[in-house]
C-alpha atoms as a PDB file:
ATOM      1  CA  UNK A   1       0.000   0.000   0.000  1.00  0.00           C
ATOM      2  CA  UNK A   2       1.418   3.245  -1.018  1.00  0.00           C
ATOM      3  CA  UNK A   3       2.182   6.046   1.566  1.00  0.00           C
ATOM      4  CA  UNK A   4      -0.667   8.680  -0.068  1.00  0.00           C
ATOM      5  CA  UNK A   5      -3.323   5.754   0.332  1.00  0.00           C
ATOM      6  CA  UNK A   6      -2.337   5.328   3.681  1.00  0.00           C
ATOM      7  CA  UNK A   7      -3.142   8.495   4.591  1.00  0.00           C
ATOM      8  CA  UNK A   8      -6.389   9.247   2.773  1.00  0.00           C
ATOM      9  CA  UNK A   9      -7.483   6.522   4.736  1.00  0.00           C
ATOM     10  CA  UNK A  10      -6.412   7.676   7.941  1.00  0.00           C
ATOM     11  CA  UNK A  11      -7.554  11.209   6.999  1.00  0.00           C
ATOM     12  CA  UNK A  12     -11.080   9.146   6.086  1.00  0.00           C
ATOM     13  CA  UNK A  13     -11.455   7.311   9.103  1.00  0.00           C
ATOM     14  CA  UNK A  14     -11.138  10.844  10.901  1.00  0.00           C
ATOM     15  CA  UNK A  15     -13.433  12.582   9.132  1.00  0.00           C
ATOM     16  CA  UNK A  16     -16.023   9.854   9.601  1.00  0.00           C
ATOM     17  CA  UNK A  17     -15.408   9.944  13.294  1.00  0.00           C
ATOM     18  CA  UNK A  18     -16.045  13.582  13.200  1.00  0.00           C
ATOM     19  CA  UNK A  19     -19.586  12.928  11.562  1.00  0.00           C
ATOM     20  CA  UNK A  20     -20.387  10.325  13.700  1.00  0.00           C
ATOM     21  CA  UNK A  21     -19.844  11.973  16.936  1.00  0.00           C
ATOM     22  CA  UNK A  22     -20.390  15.894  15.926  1.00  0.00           C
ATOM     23  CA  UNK A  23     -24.234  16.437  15.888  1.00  0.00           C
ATOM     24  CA  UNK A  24     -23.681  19.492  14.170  1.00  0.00           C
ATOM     25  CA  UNK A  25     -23.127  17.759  10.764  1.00  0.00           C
ATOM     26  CA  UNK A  26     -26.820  15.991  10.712  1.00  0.00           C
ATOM     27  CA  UNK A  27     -28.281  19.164  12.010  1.00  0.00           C
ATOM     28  CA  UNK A  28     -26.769  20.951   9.060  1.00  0.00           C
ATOM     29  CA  UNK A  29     -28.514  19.028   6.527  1.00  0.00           C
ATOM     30  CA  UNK A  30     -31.585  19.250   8.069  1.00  0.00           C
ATOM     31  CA  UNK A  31     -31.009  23.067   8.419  1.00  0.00           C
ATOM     32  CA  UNK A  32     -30.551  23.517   4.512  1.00  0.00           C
ATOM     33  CA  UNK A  33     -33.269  20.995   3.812  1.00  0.00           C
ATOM     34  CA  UNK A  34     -35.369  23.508   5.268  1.00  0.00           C
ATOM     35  CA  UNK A  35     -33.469  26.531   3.621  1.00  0.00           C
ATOM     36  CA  UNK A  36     -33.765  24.727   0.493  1.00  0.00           C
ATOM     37  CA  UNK A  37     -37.363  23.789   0.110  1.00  0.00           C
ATOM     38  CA  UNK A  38     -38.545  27.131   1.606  1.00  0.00           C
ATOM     39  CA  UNK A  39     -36.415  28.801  -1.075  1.00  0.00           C
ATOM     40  CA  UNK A  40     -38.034  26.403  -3.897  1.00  0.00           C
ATOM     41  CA  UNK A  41     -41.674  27.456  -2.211  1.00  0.00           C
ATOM     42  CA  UNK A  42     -40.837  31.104  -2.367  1.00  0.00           C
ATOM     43  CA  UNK A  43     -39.639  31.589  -6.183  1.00  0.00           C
ATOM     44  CA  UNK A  44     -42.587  28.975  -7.311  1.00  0.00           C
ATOM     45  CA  UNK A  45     -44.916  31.456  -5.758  1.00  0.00           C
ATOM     46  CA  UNK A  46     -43.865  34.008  -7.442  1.00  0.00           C
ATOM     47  CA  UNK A  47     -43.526  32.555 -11.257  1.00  0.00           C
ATOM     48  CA  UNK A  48     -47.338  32.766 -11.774  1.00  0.00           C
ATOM     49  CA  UNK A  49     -46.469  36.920 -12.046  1.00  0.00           C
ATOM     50  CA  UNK A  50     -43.929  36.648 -14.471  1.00  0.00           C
ATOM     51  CA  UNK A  51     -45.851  35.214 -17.092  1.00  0.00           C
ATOM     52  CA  UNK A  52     -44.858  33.486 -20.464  1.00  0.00           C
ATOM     53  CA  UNK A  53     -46.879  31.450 -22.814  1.00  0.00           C
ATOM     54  CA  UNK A  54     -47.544  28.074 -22.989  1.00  0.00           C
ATOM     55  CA  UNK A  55     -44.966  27.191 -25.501  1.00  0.00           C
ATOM     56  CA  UNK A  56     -42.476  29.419 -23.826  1.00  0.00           C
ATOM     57  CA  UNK A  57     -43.421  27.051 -20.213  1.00  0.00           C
ATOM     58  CA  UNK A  58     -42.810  23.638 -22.328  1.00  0.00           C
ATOM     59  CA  UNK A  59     -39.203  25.465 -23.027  1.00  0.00           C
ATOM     60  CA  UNK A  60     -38.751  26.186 -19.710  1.00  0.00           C
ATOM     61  CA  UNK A  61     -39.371  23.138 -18.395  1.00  0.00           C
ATOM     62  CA  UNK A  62     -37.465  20.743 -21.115  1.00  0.00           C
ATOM     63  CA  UNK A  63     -34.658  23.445 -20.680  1.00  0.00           C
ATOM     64  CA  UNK A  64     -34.676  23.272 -16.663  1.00  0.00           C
ATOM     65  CA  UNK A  65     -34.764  19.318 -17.129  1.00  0.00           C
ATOM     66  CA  UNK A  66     -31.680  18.882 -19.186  1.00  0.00           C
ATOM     67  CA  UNK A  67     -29.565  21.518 -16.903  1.00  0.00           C
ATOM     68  CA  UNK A  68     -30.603  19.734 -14.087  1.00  0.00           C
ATOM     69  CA  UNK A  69     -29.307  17.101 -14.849  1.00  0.00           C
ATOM     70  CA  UNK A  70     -26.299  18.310 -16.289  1.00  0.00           C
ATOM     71  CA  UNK A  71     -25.445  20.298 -13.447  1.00  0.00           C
ATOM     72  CA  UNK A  72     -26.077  17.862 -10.697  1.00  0.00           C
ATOM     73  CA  UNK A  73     -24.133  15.503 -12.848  1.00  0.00           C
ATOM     74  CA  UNK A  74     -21.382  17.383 -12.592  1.00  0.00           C
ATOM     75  CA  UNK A  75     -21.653  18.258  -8.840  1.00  0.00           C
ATOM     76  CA  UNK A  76     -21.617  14.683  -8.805  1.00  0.00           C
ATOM     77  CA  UNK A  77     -18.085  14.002 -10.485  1.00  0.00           C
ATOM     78  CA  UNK A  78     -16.819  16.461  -8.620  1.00  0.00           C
ATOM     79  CA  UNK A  79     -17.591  15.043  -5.108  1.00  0.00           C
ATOM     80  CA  UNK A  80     -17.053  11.011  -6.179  1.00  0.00           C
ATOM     81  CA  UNK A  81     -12.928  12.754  -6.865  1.00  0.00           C
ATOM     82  CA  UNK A  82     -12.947  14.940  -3.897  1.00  0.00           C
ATOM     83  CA  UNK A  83     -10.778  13.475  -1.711  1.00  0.00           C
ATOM     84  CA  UNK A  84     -10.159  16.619   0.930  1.00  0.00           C
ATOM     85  CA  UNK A  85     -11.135  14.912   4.008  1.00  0.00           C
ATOM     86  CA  UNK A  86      -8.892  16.878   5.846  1.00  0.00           C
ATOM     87  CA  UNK A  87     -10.974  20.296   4.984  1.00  0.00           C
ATOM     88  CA  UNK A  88     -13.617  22.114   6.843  1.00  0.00           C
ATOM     89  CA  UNK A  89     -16.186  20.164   4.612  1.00  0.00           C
ATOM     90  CA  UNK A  90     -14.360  16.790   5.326  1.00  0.00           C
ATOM     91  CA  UNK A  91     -16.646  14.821   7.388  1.00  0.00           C
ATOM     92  CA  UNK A  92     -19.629  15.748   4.539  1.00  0.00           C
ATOM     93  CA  UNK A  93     -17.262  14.346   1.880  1.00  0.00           C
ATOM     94  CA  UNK A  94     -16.559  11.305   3.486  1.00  0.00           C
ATOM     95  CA  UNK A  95     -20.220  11.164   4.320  1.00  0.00           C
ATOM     96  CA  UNK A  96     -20.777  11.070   0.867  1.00  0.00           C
ATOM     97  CA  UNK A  97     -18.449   8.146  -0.268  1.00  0.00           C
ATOM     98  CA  UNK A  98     -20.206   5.880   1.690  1.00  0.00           C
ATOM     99  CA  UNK A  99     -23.033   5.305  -1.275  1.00  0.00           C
ATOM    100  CA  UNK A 100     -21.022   3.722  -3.370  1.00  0.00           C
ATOM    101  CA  UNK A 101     -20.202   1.443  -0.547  1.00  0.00           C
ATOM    102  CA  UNK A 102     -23.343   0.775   0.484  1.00  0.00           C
ATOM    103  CA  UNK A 103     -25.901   2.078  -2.680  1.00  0.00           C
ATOM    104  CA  UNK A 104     -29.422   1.076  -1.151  1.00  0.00           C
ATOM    105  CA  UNK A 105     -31.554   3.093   0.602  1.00  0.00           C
ATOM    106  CA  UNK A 106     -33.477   3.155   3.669  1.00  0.00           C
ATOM    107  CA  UNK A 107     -37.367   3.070   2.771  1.00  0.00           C
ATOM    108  CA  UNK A 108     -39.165   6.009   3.156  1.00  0.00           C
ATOM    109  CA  UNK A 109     -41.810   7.936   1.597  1.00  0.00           C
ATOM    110  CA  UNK A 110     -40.920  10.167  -1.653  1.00  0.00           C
ATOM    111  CA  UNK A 111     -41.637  13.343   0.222  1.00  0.00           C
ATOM    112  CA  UNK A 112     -39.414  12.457   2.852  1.00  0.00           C
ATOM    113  CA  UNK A 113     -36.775  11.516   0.347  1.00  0.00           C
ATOM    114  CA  UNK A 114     -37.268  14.443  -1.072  1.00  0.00           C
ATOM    115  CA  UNK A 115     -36.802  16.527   2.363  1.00  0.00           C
ATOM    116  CA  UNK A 116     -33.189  14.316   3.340  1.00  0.00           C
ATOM    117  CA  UNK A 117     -31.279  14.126   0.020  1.00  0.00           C
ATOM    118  CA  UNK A 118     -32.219  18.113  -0.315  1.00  0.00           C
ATOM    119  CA  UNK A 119     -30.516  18.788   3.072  1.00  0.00           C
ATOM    120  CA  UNK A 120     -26.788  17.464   0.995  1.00  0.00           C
ATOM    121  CA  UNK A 121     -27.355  20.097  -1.674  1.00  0.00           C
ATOM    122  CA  UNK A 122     -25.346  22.854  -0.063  1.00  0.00           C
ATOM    123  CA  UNK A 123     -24.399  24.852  -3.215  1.00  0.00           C
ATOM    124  CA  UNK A 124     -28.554  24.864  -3.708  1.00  0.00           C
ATOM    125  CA  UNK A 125     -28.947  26.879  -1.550  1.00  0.00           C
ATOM    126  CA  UNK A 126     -26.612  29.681  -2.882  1.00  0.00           C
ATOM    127  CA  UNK A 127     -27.917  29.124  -5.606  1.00  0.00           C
ATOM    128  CA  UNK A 128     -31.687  29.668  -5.215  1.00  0.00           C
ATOM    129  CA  UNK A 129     -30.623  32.556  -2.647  1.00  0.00           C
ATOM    130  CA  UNK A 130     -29.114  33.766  -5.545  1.00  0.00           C
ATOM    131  CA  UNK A 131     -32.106  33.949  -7.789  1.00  0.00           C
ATOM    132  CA  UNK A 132     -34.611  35.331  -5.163  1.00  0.00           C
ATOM    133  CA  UNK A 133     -31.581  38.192  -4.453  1.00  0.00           C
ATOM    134  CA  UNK A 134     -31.784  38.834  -8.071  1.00  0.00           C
ATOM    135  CA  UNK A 135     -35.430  38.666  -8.740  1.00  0.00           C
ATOM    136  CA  UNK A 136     -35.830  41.581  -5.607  1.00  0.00           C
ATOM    137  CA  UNK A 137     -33.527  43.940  -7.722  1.00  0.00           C
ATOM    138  CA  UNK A 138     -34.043  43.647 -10.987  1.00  0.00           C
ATOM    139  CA  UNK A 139     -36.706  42.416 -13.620  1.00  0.00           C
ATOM    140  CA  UNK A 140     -34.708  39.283 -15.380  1.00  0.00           C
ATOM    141  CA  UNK A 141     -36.255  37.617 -18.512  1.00  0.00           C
ATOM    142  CA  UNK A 142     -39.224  35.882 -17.960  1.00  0.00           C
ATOM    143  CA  UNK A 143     -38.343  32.660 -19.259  1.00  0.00           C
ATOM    144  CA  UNK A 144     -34.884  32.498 -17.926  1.00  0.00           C
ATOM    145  CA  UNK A 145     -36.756  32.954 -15.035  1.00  0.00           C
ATOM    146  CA  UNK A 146     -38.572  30.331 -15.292  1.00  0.00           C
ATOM    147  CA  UNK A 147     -35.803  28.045 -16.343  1.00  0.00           C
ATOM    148  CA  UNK A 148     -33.580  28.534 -13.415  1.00  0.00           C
ATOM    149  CA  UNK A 149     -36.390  28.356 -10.777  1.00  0.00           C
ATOM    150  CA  UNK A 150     -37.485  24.670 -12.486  1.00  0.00           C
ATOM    151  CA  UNK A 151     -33.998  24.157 -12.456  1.00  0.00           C
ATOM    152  CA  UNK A 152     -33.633  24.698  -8.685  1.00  0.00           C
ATOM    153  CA  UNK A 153     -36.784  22.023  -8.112  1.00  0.00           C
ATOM    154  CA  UNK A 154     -35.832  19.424 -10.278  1.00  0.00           C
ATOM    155  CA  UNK A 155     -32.525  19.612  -8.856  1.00  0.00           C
ATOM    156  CA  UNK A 156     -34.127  18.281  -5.420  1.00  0.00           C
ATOM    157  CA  UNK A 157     -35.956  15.571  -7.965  1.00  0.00           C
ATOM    158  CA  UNK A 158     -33.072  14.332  -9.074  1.00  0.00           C
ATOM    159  CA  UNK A 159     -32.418  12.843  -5.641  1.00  0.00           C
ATOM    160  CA  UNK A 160     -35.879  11.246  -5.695  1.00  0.00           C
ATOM    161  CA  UNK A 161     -34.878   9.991  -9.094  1.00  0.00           C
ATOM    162  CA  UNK A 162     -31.883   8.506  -7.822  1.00  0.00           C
ATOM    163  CA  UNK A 163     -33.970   6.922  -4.996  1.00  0.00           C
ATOM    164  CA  UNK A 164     -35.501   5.026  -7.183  1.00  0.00           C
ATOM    165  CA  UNK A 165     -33.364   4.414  -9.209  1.00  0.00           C
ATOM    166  CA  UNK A 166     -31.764   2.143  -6.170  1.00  0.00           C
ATOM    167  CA  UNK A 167     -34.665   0.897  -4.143  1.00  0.00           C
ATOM    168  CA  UNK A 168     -37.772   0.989  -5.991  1.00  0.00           C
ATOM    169  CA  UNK A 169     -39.728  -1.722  -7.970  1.00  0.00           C
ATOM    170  CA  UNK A 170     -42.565   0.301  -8.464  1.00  0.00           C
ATOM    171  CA  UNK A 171     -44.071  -0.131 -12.119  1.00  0.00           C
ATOM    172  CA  UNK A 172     -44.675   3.697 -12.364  1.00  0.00           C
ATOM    173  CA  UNK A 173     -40.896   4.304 -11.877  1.00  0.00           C
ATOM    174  CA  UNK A 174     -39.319   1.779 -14.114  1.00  0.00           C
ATOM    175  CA  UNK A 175     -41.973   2.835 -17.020  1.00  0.00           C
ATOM    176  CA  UNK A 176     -40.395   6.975 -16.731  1.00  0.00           C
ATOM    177  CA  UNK A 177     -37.109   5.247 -16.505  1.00  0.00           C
ATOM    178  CA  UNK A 178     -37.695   3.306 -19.853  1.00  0.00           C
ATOM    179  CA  UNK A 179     -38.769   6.800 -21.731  1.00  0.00           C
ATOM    180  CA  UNK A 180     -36.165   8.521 -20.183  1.00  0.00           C
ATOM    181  CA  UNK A 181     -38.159  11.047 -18.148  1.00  0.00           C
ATOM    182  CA  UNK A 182     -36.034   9.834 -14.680  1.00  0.00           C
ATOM    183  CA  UNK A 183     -33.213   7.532 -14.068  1.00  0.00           C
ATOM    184  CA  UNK A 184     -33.203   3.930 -15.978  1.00  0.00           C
ATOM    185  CA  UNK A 185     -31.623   1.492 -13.614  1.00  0.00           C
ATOM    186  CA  UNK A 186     -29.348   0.063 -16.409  1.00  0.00           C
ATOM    187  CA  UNK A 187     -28.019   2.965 -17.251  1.00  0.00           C
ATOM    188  CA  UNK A 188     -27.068   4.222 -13.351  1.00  0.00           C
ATOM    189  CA  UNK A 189     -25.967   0.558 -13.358  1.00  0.00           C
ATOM    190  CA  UNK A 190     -23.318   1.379 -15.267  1.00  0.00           C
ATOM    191  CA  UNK A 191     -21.746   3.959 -12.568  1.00  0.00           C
ATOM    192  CA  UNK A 192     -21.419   1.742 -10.194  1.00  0.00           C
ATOM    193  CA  UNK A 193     -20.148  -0.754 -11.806  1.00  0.00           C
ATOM    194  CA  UNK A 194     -17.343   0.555 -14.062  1.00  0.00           C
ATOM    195  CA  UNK A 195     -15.616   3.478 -13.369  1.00  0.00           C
ATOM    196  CA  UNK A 196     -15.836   7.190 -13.858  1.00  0.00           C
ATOM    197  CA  UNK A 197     -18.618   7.363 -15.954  1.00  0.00           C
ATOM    198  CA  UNK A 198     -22.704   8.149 -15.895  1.00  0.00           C
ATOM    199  CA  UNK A 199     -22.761  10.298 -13.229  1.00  0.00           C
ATOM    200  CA  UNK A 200     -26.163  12.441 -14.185  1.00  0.00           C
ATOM    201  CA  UNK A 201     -28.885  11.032 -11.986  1.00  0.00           C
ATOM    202  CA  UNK A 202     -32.442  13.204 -12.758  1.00  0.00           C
ATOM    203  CA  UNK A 203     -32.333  10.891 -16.079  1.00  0.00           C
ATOM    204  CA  UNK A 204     -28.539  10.556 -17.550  1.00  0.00           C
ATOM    205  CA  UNK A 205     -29.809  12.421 -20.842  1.00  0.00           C
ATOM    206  CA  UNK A 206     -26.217  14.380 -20.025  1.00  0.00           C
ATOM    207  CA  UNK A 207     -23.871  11.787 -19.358  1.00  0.00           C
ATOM    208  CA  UNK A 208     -22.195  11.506 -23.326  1.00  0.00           C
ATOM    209  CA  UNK A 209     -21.092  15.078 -22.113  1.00  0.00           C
ATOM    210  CA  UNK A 210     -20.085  14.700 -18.679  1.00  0.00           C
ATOM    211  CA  UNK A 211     -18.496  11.347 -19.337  1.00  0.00           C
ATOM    212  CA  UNK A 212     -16.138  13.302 -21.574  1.00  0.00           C
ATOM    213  CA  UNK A 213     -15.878  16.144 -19.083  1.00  0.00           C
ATOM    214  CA  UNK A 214     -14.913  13.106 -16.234  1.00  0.00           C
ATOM    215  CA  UNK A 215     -12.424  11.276 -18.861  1.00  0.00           C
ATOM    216  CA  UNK A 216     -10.184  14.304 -19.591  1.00  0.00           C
ATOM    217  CA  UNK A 217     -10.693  15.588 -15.894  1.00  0.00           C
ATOM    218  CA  UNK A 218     -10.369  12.358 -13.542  1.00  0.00           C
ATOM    219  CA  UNK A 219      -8.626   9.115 -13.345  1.00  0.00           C
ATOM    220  CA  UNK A 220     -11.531   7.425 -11.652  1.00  0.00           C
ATOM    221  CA  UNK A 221     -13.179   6.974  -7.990  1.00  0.00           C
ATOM    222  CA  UNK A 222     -12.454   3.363  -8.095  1.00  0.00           C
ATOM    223  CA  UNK A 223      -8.697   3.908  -8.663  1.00  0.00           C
ATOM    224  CA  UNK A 224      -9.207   6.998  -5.882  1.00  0.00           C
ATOM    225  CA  UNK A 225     -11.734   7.386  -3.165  1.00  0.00           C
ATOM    226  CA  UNK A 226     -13.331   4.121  -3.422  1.00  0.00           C
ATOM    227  CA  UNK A 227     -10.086   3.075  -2.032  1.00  0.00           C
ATOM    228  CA  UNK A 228     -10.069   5.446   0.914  1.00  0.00           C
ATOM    229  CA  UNK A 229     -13.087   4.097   2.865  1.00  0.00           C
ATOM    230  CA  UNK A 230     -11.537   0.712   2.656  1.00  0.00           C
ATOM    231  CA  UNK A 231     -10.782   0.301   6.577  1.00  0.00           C
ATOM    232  CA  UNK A 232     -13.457   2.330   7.586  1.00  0.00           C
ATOM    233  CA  UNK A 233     -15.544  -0.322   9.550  1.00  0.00           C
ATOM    234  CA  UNK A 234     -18.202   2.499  11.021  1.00  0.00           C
ATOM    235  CA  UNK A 235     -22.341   2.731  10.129  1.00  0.00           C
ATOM    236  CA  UNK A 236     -22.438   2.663   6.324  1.00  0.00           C
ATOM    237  CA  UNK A 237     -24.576   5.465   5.641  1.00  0.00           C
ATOM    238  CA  UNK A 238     -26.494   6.991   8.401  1.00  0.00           C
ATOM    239  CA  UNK A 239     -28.632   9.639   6.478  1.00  0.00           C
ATOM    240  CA  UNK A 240     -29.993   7.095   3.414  1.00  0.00           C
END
């Protein structure tokens, strides 16, 4: 074992430690859960007075969808290769290894899926703040408007996706999985099981692009921090 390995996996095993027995880090999540969602509430209250026509909306929307899941694909290279367990966000990137180790979920209802998996989305939150900040001092265009607020929801819907992706059956899921309108489990599959590729997860419509992105960017979690939570022998996951 090499001497860098060696230490990420010290560094790991500290940072889980920290998570485990620092309350502050579960409390966080559930403070910008709530941050988060009353955010989303806010600017979807406010779209019905910035009005744009109905073809405009079905723009919006297939716009906001294919961001989404660009973006959050993305996000989601970026942690899988973060391997800075020694920063101020360490214990949350440790955290956040764990689900390749352990990829099922606990059971719970899609709302309060919906309410967890938000509470991880930290840059969210700067981000919607962002958008409400903007919308109270200027007058954007409408349908950009519209297309970053959807944007902001269906990045939270992504995470349900992904839910279900892992640990539901249900008929109604695997059907919008087959058309492509959330996650197909054969083609998340494929992330877990080979390496640094498909990491979109609202429906994978951007993964030719981000597994590009990943190739010329990063040699590969399995070669990386898959490796660094091999002697952890704590709770798997305590937030899924």
């Amino acid at each position: 074992m090499d001497l860098d390995l060696k230490v990420k996996q010290k560094q790991f095993n500290a940072a889980m430690e920290l998570y485990n027995t620092k309350r502050r880090y579960k409390l966080l999540g559930t403070l910008i859960s709530v941050i988060n969602i009353s955010l989303q509430i806010y600017l979807l209250c406010l779209l019905p007075g910035i009005t744009t026509g109905a073809g405009w909306q079905i723009f919006s929307v297939v716009s906001a969808f294919v961001l989404a899941d660009l973006v959050n694909g993305l996000v989601h290279m970026i942690m899988d290769n973060n391997d800075r367990y020694d920063s101020v966000a360490g214990p949350l990137i440790a955290q956040f290894h764990l689900h390749h180790r352990t990829p099922m979920y606990r059971k719970h209802p899609l709302p309060v899926v919906y309410f967890n998996e938000t509470g991880s989305k930290i840059w969210l939150t700067v981000y919607l703040a962002a958008i409400a900040l903007a919308l109270a001092i200027s007058a954007p265009n409408p349908v950009l408007v519209h297309i970053l607020v959807y944007l902001g929801i269906l990045s939270s819907v992504a995470e349900v996706s992904h839910y279900l992706c892992h640990s539901s059956t249900s008929g109604t899921a695997m059907f919008l999985g087959r058309i492509g309108v959330l996650l197909a489990k054969p083609h998340h599959a494929k992330h877990h099981l080979h390496d640094n590729n498909n990491y979109a997860f609202l429906n994978g419509c951007s993964d030719p692009l981000i597994n590009l992105i990943a190739g010329k960017c990063y040699q590969g979690y399995k070669k990386t921090t898959d490796r660094h939570f091999a002697l952890y022998a704590g709770a798997e996951s305590e937030n899924r």
